[in-house]
N, C-alpha and C. Protein backbone atom coordinates (compact mmCIF):
# COMPACT_ATOMS: atom_id res chain seq x y z
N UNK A 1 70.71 -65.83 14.06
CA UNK A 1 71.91 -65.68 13.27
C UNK A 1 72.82 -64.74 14.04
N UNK A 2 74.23 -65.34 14.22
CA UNK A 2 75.00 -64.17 15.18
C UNK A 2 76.40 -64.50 14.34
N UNK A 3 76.43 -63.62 13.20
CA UNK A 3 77.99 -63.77 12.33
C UNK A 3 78.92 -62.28 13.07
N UNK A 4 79.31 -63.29 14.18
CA UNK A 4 80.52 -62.38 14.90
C UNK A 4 81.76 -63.22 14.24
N UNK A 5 81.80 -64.42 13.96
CA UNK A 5 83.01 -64.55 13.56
C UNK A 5 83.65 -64.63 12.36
N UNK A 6 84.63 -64.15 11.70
CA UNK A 6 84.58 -63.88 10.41
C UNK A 6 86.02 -64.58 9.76
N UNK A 7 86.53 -64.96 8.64
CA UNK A 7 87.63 -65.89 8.87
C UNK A 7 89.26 -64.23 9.12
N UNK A 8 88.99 -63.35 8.40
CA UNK A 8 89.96 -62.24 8.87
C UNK A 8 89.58 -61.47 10.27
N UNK A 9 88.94 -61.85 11.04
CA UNK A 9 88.78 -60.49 11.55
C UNK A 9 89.07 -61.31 13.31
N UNK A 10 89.88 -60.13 13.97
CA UNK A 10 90.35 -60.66 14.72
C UNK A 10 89.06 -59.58 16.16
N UNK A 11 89.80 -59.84 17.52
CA UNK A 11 88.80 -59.45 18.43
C UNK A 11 88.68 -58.03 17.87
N UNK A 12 89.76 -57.38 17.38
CA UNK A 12 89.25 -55.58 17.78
C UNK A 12 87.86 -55.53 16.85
N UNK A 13 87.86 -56.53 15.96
CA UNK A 13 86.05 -55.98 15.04
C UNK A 13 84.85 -56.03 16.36
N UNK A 14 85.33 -56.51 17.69
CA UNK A 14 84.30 -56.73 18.16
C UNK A 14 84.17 -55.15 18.80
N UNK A 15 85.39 -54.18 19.16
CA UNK A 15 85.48 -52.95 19.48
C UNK A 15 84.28 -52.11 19.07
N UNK A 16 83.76 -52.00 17.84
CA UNK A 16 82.54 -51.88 17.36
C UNK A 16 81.41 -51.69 17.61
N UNK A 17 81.42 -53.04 18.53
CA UNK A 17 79.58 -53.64 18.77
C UNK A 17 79.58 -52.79 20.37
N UNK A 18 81.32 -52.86 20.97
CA UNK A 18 80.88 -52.97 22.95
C UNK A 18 81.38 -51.16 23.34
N UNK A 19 82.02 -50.92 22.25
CA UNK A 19 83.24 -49.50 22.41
C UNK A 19 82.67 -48.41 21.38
N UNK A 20 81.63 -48.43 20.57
CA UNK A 20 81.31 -47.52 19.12
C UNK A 20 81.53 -45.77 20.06
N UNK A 21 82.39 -45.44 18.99
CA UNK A 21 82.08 -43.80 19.09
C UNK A 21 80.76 -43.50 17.94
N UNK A 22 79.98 -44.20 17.84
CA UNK A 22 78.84 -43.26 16.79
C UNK A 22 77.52 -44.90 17.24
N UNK A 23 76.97 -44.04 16.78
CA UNK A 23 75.84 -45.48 17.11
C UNK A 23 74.63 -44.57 16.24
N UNK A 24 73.65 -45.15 15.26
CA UNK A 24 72.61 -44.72 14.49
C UNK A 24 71.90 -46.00 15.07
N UNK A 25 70.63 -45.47 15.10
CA UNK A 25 68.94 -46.24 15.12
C UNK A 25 68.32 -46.13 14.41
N UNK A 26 68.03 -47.17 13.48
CA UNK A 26 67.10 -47.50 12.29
C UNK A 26 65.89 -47.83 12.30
N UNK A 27 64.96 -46.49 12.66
CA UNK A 27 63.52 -47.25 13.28
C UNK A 27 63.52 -46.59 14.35
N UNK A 28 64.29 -45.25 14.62
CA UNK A 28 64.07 -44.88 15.82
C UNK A 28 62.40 -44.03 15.72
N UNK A 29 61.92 -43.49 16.44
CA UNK A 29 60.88 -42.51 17.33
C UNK A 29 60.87 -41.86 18.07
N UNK A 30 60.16 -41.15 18.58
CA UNK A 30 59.88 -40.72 20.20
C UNK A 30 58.58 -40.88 20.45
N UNK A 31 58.14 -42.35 19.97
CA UNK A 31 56.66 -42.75 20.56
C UNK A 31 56.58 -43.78 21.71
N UNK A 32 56.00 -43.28 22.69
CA UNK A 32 56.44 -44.19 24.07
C UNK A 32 55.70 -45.87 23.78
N UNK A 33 56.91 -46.71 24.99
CA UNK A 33 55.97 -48.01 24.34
C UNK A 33 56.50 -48.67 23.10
N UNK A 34 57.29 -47.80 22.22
CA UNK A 34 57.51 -48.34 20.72
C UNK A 34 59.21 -48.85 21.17
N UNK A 35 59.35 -50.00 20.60
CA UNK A 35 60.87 -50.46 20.56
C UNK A 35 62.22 -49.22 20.10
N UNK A 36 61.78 -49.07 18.87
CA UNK A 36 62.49 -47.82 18.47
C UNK A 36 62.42 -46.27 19.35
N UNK A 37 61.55 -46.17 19.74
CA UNK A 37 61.95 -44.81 21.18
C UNK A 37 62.21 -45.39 22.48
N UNK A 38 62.28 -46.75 22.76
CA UNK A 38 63.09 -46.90 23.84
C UNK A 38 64.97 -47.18 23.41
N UNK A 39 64.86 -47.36 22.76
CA UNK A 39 66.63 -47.53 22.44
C UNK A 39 66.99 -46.49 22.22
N UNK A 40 66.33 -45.21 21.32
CA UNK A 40 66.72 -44.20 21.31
C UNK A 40 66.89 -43.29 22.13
N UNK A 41 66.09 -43.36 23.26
CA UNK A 41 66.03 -42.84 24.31
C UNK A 41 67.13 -43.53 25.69
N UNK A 42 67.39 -44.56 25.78
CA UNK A 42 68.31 -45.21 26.22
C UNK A 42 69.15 -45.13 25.77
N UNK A 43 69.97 -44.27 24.50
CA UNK A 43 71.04 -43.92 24.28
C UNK A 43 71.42 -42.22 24.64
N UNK A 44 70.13 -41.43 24.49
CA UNK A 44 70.69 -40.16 24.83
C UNK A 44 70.00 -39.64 26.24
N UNK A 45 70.03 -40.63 27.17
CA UNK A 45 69.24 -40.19 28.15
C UNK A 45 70.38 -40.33 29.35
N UNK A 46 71.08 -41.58 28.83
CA UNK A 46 72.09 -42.41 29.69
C UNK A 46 73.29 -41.30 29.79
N UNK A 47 74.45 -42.36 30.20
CA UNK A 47 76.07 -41.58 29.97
C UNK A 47 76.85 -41.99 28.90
N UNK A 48 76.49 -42.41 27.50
CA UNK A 48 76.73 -42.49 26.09
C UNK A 48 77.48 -41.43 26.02
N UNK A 49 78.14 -41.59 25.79
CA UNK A 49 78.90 -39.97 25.38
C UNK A 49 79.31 -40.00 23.53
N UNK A 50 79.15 -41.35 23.01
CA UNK A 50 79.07 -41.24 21.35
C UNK A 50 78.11 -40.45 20.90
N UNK A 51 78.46 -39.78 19.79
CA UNK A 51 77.60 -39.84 18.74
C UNK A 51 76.55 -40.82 18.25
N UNK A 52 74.69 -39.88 18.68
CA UNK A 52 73.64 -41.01 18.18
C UNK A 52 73.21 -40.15 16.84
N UNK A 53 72.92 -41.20 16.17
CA UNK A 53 71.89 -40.65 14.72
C UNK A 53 70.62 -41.34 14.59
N UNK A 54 69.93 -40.80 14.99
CA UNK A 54 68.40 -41.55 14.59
C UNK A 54 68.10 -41.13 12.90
N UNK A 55 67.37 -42.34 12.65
CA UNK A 55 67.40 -42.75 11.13
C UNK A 55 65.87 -43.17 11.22
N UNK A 56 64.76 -42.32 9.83
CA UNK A 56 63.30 -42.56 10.25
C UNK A 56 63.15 -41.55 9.20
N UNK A 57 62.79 -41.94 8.19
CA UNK A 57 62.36 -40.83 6.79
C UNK A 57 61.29 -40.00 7.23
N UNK A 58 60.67 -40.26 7.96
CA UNK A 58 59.58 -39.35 8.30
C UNK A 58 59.49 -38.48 9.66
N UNK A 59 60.64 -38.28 10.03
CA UNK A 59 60.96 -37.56 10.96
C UNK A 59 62.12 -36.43 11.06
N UNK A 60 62.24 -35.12 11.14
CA UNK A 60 63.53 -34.82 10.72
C UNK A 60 64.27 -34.62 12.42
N UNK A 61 63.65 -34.89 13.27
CA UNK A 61 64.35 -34.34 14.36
C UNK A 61 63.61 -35.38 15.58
N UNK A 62 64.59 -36.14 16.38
CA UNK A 62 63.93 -36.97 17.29
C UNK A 62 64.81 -37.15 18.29
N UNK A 63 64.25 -37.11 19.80
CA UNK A 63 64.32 -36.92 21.09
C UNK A 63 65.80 -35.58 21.24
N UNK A 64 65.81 -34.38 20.29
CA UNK A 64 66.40 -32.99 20.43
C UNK A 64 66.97 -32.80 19.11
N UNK A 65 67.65 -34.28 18.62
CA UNK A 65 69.12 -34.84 17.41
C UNK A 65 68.27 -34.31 16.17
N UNK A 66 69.21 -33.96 15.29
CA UNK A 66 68.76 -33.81 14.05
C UNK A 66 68.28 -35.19 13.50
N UNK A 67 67.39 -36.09 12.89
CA UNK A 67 67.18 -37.49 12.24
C UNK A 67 67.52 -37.16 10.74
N UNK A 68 67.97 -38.24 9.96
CA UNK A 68 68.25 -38.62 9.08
C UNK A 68 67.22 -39.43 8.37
N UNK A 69 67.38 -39.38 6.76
CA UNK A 69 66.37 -40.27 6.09
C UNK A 69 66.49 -41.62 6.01
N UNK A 70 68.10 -41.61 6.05
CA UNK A 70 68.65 -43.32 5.24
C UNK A 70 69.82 -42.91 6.09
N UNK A 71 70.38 -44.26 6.58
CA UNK A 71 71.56 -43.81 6.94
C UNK A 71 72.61 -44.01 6.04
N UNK A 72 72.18 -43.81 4.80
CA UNK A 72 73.52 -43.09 3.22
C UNK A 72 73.34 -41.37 3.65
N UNK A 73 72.60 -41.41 4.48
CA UNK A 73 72.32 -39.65 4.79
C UNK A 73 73.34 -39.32 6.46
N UNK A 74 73.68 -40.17 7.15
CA UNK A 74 74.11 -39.68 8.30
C UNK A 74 75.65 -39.46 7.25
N UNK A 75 76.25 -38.57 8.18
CA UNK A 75 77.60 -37.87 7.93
C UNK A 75 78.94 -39.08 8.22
N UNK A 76 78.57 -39.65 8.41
CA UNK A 76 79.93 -40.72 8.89
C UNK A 76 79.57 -42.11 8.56
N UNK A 77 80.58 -42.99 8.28
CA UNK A 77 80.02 -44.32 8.58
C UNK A 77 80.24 -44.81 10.13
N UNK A 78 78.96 -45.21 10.55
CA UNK A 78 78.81 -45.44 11.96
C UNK A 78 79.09 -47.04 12.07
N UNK A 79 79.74 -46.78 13.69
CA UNK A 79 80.05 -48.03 14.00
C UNK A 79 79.49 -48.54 14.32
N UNK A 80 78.42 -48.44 15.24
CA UNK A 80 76.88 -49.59 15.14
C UNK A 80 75.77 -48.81 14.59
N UNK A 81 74.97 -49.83 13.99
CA UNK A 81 73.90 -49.36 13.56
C UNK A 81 72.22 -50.19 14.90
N UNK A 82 71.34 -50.00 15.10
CA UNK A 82 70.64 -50.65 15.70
C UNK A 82 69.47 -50.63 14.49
N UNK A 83 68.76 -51.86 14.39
CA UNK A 83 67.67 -51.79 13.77
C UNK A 83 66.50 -52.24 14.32
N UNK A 84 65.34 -51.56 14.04
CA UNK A 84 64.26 -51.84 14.62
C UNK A 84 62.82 -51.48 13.66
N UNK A 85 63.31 -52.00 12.64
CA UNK A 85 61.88 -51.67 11.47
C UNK A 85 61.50 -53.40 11.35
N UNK A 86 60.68 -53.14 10.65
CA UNK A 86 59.75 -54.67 10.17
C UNK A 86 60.64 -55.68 9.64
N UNK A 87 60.38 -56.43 10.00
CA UNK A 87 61.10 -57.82 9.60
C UNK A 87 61.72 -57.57 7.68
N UNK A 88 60.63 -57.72 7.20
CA UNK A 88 60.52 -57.60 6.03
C UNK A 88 61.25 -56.48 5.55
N UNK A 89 61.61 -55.56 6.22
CA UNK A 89 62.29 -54.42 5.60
C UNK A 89 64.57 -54.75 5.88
N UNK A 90 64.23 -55.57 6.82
CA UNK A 90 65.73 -55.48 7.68
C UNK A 90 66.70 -56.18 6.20
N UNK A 91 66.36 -57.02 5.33
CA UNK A 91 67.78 -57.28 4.28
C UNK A 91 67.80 -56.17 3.25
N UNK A 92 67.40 -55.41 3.30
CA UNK A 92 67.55 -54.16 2.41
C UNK A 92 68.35 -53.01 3.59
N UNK A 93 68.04 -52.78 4.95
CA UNK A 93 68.42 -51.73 5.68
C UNK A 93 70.16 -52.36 5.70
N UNK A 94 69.73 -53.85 5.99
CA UNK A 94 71.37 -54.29 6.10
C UNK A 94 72.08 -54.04 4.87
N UNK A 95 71.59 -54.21 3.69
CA UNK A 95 72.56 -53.75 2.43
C UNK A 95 72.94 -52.13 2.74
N UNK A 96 72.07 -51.60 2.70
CA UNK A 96 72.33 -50.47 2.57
C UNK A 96 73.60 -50.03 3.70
N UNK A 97 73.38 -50.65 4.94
CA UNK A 97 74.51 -50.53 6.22
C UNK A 97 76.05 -50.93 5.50
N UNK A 98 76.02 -52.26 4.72
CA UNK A 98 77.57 -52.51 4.91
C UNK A 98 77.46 -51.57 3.47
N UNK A 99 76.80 -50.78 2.25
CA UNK A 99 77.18 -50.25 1.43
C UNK A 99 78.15 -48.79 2.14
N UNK A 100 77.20 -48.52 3.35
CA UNK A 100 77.59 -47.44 3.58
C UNK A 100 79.06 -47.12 4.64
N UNK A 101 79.19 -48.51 4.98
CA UNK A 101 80.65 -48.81 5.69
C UNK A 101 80.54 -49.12 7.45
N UNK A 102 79.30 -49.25 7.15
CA UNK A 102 78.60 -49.49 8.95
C UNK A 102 79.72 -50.74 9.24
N UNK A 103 80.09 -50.46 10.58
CA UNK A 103 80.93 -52.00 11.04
C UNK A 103 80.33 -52.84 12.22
N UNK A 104 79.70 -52.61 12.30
CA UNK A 104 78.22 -53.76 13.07
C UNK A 104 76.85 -53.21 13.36
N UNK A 105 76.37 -54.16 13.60
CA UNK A 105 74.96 -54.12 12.76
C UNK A 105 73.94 -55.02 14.51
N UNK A 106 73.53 -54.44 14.76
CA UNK A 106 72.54 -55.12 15.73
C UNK A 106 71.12 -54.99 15.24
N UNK A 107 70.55 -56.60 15.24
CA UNK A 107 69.28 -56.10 14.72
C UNK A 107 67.96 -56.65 15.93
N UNK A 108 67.21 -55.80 16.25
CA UNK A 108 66.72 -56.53 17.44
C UNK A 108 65.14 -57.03 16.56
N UNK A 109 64.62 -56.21 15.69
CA UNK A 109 63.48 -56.63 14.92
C UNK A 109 63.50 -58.29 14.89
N UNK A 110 61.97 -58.78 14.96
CA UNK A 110 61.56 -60.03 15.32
C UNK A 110 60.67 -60.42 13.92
N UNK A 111 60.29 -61.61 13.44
CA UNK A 111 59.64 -62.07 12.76
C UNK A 111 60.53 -62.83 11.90
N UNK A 112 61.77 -63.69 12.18
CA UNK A 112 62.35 -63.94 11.21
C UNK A 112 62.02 -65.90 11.45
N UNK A 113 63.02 -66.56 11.44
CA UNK A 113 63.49 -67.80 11.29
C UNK A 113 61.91 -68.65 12.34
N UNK A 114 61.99 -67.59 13.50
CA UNK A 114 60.80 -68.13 14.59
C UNK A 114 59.10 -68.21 13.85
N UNK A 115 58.96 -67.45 12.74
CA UNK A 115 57.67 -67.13 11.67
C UNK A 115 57.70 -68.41 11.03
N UNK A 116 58.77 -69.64 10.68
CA UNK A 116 58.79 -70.30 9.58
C UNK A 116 59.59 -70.31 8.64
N UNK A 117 58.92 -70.52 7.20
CA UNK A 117 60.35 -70.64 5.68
C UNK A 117 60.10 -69.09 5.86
N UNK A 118 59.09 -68.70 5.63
CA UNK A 118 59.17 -66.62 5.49
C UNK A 118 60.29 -66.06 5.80
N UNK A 119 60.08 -66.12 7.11
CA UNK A 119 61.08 -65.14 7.82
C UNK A 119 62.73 -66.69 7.97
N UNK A 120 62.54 -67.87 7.56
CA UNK A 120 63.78 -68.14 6.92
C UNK A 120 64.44 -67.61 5.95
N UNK A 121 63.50 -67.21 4.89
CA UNK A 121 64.17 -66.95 3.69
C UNK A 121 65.04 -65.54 3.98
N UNK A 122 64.08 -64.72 4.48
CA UNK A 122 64.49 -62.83 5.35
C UNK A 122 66.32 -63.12 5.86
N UNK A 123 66.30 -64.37 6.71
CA UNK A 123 67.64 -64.34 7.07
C UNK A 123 68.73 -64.63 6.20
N UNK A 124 68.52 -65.41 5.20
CA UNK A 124 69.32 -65.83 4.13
C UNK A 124 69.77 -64.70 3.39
N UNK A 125 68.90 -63.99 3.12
CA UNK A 125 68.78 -62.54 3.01
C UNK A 125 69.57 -61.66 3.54
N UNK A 126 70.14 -61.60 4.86
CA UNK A 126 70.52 -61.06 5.28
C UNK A 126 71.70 -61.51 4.78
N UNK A 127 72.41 -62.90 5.00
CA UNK A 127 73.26 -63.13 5.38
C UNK A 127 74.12 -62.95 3.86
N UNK A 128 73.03 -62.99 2.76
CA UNK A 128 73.16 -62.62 1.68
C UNK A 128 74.04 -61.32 1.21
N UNK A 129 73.30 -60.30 1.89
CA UNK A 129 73.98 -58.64 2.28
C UNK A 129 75.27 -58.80 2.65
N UNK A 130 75.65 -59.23 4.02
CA UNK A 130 76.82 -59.25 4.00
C UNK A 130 77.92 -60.37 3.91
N UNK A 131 77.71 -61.26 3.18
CA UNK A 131 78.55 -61.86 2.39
C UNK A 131 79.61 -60.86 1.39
N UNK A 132 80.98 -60.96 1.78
CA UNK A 132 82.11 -60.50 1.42
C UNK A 132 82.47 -59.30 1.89
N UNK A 133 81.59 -58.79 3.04
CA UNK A 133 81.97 -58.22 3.98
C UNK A 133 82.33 -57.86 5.17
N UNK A 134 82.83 -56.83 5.46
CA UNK A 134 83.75 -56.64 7.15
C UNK A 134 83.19 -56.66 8.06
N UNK A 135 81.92 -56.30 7.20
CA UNK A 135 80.85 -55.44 8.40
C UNK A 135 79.86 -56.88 9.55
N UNK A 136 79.97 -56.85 11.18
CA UNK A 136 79.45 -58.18 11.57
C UNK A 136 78.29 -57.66 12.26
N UNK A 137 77.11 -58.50 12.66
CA UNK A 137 76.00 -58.46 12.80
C UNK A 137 75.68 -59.62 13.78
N UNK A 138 74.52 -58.86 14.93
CA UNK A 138 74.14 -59.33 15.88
C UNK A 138 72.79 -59.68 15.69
N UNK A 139 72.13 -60.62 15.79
CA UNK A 139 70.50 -60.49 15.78
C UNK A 139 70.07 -61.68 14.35
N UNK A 140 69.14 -61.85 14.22
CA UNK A 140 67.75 -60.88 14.58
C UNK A 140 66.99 -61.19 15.72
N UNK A 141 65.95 -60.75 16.34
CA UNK A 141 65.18 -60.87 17.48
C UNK A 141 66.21 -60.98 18.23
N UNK A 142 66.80 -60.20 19.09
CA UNK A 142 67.58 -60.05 20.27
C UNK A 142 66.74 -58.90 20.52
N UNK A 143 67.55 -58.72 22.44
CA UNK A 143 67.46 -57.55 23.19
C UNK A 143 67.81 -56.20 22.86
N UNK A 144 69.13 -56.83 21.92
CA UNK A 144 70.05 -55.06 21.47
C UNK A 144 71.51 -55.62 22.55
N UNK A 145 71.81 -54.39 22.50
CA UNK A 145 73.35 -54.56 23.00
C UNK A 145 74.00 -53.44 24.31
N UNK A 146 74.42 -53.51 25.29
CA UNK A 146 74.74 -53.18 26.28
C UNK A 146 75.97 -53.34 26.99
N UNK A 147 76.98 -52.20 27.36
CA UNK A 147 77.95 -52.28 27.60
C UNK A 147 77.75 -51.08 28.86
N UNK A 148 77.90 -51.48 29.89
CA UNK A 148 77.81 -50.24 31.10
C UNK A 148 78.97 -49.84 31.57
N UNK A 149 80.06 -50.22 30.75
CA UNK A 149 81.55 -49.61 31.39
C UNK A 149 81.23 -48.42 30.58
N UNK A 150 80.93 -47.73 29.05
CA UNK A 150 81.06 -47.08 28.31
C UNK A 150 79.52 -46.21 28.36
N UNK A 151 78.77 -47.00 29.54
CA UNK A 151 77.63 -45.82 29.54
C UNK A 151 76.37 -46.45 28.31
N UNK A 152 76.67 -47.61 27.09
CA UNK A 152 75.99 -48.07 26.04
C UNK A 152 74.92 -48.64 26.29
N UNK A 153 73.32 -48.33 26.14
CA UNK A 153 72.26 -49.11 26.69
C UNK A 153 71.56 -49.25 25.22
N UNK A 154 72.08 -49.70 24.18
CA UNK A 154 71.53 -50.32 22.83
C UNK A 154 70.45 -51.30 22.77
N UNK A 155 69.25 -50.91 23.91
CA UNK A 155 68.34 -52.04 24.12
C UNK A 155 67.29 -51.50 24.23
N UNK A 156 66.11 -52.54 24.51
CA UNK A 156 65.24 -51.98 25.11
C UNK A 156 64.64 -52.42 26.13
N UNK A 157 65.39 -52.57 26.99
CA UNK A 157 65.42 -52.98 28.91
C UNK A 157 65.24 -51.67 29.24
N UNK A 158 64.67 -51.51 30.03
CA UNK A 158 64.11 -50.17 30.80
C UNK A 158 65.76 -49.87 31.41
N UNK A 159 66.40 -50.63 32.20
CA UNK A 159 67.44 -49.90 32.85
C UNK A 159 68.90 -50.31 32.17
N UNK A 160 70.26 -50.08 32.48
CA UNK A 160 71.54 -50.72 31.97
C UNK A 160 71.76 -51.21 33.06
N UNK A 161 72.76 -52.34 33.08
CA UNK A 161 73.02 -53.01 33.79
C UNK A 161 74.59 -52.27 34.89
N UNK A 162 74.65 -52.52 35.74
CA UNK A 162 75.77 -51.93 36.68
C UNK A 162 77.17 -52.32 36.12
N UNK A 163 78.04 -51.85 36.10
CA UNK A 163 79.35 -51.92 35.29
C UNK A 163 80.06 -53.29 36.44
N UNK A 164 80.66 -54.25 35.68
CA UNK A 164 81.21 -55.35 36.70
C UNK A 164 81.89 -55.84 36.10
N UNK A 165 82.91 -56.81 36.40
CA UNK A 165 83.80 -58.32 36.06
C UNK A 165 82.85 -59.07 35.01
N UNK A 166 81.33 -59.14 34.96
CA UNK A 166 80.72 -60.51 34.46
C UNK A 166 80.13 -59.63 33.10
N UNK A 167 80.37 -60.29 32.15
CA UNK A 167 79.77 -60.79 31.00
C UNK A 167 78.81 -61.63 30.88
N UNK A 168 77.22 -61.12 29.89
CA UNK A 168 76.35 -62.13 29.84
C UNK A 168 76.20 -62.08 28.15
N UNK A 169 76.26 -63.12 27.58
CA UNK A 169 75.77 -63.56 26.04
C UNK A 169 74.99 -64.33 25.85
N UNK A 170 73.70 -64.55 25.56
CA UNK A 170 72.87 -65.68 25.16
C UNK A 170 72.28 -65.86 24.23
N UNK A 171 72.24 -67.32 23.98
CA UNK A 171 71.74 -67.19 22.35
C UNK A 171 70.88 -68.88 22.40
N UNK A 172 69.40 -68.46 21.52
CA UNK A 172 68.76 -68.98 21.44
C UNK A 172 69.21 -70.38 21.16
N UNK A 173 68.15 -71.61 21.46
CA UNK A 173 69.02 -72.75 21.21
C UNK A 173 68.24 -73.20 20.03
N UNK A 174 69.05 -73.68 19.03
CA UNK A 174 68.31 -74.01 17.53
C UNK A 174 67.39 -75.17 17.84
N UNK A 175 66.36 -74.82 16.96
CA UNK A 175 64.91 -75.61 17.03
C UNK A 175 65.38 -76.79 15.69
C-alpha cells in the first residue's frame, strides 16, 4: 500500500517524507540487530540535523534522546513518523499518528497483505485510519526512507546512499 497520492494534495505533501525537520521512531531501541535500533541509530549517528524522537513505552531514554511513551507524548506534531512494531499493532499506531497531526507515516513493519486475508484485513485497517486525512503513508514492509542530500537514513541499510541526480522508488509488483 503506498497512498502518496491524495485528490488535494499537491507535491509539497511529499516535502514531509524527503525534507522532515522532526522525524519520531515507533519501535525504536538500542538493541543491536533489531530493525528499530538500526533506524534509530541511522538517524542520530548520520548528518540528520532534524529533530529525532524515539517512541517505546518502555524506555525513557534511547541512543542519548529523551524517548517518549506514545507519540501523543512527543512535543510537536512530527513530520515523519517511522514504524517498526508488530504488524498487528501498526492500524492503531497509524490512528494515533494522523490523530496527532503526523504528516507522513513510513511503515517498514512486515506481516501484512504477504501473510494472506490476516495481514489483508491489517491493511484495510490502515487505510481505514487515514481515510479523510492529510496525513500520507509509505509502506508496509518497505526498507524505510532515504534522502542523502538532507543527511536522512530512515532505514535499515547499514549505509545511506551518496547524494546524486538519480532517484530510486520501488514497489512490489501485485500478486
Amino acid at each position: 500500500m503506498v497512498s502518496l497520492d491524495h485528490r488535494n494534495a499537491g507535491t509539497s505533501s511529499l516535502r514531509f517524507f524527503f525534507s522532515p525537520a522532526s522525524v519520531a521512531v515507533i519501535g525504536a531501541t538500542e538493541r543491536e540487530g533489531s530493525v528499530g535500533g538500526t533506524v534509530i541509530r541511522n538517524l542520530t549517528r548520520g548528518d540528520y540535523r532534524g529533530r529525532v524522537y524515539p517512541v517505546n513505552p518502555h524506555r525513557s531514554e534511547i541512543c542519548g534522546l529523551r524517548c517518549y511513551p506514545a507519540i501523543a507524548a512527543v512535543p510537536e506534531a512530527v513530520d515523519l513518523v517511522v514504524v517498526v512494531t508488530p504488524a498487528g499493532t501498526v492500524p492503531g499506531v497509524v490512528g494515533e499518528c494522523v490523530r496527532t497531526g503526523a504528516r507522513s507515516i513510513v511503515v517498514i513493519s512486515a506481516g501484512f497483505k504477504e501473510k494472506g486475508a490476516e495481514g489483508l484485513a491489517l491493511e484495510k485497517e490502515i487505510q481505514e485510519q487515514l481515510r479523510g486525512s492529510d496525513t500520507r503513508l509509505i509502506g508496509p514492509n518497505c526498507l524505510g526512507l532515504m534522502n542523502p542530500l538532507v543527511g536522512l537514513n530512515a532505514t535499515f541499510a547499514q549505509d545511506i546512499a551518496r547524494p546524486g541526480n538519480v532517484a530510486f522508488l520501488a514497489r512490489a509488483a501485485r500478486s
